[in-house]
C-alpha atoms as a PDB file:
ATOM      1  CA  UNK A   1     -59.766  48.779-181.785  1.00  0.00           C
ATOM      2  CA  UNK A   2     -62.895  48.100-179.960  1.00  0.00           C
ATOM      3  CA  UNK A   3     -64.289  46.232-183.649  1.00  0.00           C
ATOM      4  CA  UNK A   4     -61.145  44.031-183.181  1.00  0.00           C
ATOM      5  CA  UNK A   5     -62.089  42.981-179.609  1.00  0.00           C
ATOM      6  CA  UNK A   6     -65.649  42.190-179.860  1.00  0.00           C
ATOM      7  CA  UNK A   7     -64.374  39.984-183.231  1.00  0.00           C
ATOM      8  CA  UNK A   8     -62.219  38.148-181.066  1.00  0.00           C
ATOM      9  CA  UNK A   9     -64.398  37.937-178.798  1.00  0.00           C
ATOM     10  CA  UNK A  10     -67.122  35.994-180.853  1.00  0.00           C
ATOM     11  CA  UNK A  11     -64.432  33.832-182.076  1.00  0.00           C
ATOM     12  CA  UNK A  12     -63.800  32.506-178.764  1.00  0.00           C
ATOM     13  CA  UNK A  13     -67.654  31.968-178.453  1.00  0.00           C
ATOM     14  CA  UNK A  14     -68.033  30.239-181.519  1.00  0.00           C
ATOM     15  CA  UNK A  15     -64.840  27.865-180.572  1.00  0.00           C
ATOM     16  CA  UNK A  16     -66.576  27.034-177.539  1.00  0.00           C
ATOM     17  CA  UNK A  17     -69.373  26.623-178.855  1.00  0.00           C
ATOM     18  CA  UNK A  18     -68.118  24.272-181.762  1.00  0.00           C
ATOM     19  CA  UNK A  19     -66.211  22.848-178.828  1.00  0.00           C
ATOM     20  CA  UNK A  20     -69.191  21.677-177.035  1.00  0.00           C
ATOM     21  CA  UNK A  21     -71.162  20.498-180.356  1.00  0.00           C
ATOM     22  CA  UNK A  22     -67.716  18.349-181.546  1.00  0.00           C
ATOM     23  CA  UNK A  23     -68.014  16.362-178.292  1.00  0.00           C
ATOM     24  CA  UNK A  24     -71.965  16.228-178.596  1.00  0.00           C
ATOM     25  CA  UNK A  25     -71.990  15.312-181.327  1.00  0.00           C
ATOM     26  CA  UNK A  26     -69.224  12.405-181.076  1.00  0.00           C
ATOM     27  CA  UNK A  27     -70.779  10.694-178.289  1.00  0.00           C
ATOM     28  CA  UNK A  28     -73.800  10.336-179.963  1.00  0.00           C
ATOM     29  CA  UNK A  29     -72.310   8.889-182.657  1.00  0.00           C
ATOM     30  CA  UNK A  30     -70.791   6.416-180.770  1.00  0.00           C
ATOM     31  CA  UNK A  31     -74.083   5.603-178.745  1.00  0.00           C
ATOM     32  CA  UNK A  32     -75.493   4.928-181.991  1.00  0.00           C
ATOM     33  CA  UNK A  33     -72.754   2.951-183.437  1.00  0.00           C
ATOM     34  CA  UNK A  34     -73.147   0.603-179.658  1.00  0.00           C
ATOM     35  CA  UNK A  35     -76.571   0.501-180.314  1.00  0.00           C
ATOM     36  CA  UNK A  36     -76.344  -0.832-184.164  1.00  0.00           C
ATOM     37  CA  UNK A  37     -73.548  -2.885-182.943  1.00  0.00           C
ATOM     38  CA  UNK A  38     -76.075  -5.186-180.977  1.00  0.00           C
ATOM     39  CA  UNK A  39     -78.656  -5.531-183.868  1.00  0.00           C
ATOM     40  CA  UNK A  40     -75.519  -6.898-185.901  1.00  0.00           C
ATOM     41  CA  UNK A  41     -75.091 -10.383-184.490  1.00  0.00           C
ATOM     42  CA  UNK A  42     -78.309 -12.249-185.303  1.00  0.00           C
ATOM     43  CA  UNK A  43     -79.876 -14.113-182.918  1.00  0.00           C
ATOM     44  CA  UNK A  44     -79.054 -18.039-182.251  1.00  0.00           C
ATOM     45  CA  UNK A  45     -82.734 -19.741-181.944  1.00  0.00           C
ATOM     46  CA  UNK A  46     -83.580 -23.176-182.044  1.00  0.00           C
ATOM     47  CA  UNK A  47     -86.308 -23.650-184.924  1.00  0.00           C
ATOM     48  CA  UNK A  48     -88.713 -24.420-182.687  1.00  0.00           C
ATOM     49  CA  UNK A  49     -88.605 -21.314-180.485  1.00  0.00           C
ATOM     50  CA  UNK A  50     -89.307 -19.362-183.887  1.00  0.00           C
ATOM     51  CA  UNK A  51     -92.505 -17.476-183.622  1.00  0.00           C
ATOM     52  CA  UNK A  52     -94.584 -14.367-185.639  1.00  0.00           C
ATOM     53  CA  UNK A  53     -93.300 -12.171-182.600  1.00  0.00           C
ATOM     54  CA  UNK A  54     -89.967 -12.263-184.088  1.00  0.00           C
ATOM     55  CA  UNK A  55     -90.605 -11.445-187.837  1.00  0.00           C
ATOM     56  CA  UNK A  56     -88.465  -8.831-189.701  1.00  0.00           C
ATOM     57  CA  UNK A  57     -85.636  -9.973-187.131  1.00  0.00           C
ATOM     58  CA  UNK A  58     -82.246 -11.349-188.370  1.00  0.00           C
ATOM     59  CA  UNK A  59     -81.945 -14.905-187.104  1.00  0.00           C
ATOM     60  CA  UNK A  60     -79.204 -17.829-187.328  1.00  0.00           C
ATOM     61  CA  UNK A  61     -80.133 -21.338-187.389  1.00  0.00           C
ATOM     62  CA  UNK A  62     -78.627 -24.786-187.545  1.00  0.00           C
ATOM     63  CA  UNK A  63     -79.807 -27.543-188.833  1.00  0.00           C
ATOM     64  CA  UNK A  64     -80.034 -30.488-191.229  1.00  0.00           C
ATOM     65  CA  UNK A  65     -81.203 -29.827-194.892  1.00  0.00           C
ATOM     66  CA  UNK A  66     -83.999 -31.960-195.331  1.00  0.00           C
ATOM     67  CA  UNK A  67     -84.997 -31.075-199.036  1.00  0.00           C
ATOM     68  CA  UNK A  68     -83.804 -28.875-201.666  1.00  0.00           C
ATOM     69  CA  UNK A  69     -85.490 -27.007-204.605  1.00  0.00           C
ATOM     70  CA  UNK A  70     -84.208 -24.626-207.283  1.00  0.00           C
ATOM     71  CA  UNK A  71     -86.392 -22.749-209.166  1.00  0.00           C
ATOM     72  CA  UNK A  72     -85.405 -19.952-211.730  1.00  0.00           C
ATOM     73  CA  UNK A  73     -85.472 -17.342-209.269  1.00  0.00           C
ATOM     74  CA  UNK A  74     -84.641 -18.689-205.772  1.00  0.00           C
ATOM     75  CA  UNK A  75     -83.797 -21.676-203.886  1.00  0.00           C
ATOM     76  CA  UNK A  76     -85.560 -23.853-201.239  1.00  0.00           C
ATOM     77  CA  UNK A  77     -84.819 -25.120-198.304  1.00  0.00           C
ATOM     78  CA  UNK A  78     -86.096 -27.179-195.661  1.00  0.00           C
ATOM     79  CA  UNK A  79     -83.989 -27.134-192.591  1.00  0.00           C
ATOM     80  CA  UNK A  80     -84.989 -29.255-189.489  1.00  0.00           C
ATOM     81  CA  UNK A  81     -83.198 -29.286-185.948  1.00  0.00           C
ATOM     82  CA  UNK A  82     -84.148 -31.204-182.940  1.00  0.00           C
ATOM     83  CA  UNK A  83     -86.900 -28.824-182.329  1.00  0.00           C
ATOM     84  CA  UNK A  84     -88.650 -28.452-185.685  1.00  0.00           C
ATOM     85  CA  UNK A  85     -87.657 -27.406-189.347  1.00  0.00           C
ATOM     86  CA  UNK A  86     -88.745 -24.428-191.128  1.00  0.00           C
ATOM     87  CA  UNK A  87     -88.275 -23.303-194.819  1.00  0.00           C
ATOM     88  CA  UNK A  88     -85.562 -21.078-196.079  1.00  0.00           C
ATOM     89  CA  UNK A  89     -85.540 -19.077-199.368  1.00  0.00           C
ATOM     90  CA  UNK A  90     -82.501 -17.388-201.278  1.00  0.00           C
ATOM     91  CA  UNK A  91     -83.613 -15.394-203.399  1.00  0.00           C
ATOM     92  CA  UNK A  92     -81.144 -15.354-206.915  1.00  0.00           C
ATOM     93  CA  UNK A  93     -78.922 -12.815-205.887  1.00  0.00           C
ATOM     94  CA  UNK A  94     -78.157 -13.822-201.743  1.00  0.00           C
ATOM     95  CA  UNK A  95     -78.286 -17.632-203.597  1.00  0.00           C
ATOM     96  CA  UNK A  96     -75.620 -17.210-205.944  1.00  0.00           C
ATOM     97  CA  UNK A  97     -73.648 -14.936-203.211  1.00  0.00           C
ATOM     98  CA  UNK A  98     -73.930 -17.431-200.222  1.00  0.00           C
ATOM     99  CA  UNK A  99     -73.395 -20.549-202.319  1.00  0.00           C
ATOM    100  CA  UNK A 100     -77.247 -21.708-201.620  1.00  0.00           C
ATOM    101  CA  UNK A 101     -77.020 -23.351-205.154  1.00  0.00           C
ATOM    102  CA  UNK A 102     -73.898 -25.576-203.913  1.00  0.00           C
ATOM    103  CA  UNK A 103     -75.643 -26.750-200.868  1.00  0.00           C
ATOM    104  CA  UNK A 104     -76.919 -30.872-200.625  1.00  0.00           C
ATOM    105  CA  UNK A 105     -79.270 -32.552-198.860  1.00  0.00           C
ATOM    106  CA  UNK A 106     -78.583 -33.848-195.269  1.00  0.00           C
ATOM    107  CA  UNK A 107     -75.671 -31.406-194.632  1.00  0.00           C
ATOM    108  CA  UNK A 108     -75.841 -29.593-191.451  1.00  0.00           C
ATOM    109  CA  UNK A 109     -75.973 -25.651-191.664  1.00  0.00           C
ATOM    110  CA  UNK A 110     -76.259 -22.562-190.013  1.00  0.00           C
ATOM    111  CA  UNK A 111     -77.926 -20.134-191.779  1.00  0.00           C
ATOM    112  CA  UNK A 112     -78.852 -16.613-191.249  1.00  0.00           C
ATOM    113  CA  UNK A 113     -81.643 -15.032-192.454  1.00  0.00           C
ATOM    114  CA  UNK A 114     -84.348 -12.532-191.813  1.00  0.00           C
ATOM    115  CA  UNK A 115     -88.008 -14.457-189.837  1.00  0.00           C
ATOM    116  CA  UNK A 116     -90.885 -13.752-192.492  1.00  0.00           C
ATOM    117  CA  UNK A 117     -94.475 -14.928-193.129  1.00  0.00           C
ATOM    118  CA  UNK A 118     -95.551 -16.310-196.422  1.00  0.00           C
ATOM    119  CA  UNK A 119     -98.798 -17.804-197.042  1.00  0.00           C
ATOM    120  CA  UNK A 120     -99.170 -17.401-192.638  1.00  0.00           C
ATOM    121  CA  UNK A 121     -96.770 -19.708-192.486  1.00  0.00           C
ATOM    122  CA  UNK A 122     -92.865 -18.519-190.869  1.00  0.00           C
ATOM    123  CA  UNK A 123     -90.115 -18.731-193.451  1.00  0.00           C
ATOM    124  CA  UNK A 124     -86.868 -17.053-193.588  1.00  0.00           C
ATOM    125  CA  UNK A 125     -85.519 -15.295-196.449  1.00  0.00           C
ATOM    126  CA  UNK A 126     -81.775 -16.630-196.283  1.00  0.00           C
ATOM    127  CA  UNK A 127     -78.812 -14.008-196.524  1.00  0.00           C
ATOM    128  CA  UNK A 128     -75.623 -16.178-195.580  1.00  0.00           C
ATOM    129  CA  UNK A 129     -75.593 -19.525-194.722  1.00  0.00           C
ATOM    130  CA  UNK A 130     -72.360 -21.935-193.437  1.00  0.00           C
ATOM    131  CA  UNK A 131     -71.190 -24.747-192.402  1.00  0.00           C
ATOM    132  CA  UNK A 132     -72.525 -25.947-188.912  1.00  0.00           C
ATOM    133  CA  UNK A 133     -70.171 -25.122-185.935  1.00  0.00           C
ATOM    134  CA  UNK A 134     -69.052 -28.133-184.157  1.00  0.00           C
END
């Protein structure tokens, strides 16, 4: 009889204790999902506010495509707004998913992208890119 108690006994602990690590554990996860949650919706920047400070960070800018280049691999960009204009590169896969190869010259967009370097000169290497929002 005494075995039985003590069994129950721990039982209770261990629910308690599972108890208090469920709910730990839960809001942490949600702190964490708040905290990717931000990081989701790039950043709105005017091209000329762009700066090395901000590479490896997703981005969205619109602008006017000044020139366009397809190579085997990727396609070029030059976007310009009223602040500056800055080259964009889709590499074959993002280019064929975000429709880069459809895109013409002098059509405003909004792309988003990811701020890089390239020859120490800022580029960014396009992931979706849109129509621009009136």
């Amino acid at each position: 009889m005494t075995f039985l108690v003590k069994s129950i006994l721990v039982i209770q602990i261990n629910e308690s204790a599972l108890l208090k690590i469920c709910l730990i554990m839960s809001v942490t996860g949600l702190v964490m999902i708040y905290c990717l949650v931000q990081n989701v919706n790039p950043k709105n920047v005017h091209i000329g506010e762009l700066n090395t400070g901000m590479t490896g960070e997703t981005i969205k800018i619109c602008g006017s495509i000044t020139s366009k280049y397809i190579s085997k691999q990727a396609v070029f960009l030059e976007i310009a707004d009223e602040s500056g204009d800055i080259k964009v590169v889709f590499f074959e896969d993002f280019a064929k998913t975000s429709n880069a190869y459809e895109t013409e010259e002098n059509k405003e967009v909004c792309i988003t992208g990811i701020l890089d370097t390239y020859n120490e000169k800022l580029e960014i290497l396009g992931r979706k890119i849109g129509h621009a929002e009136q």
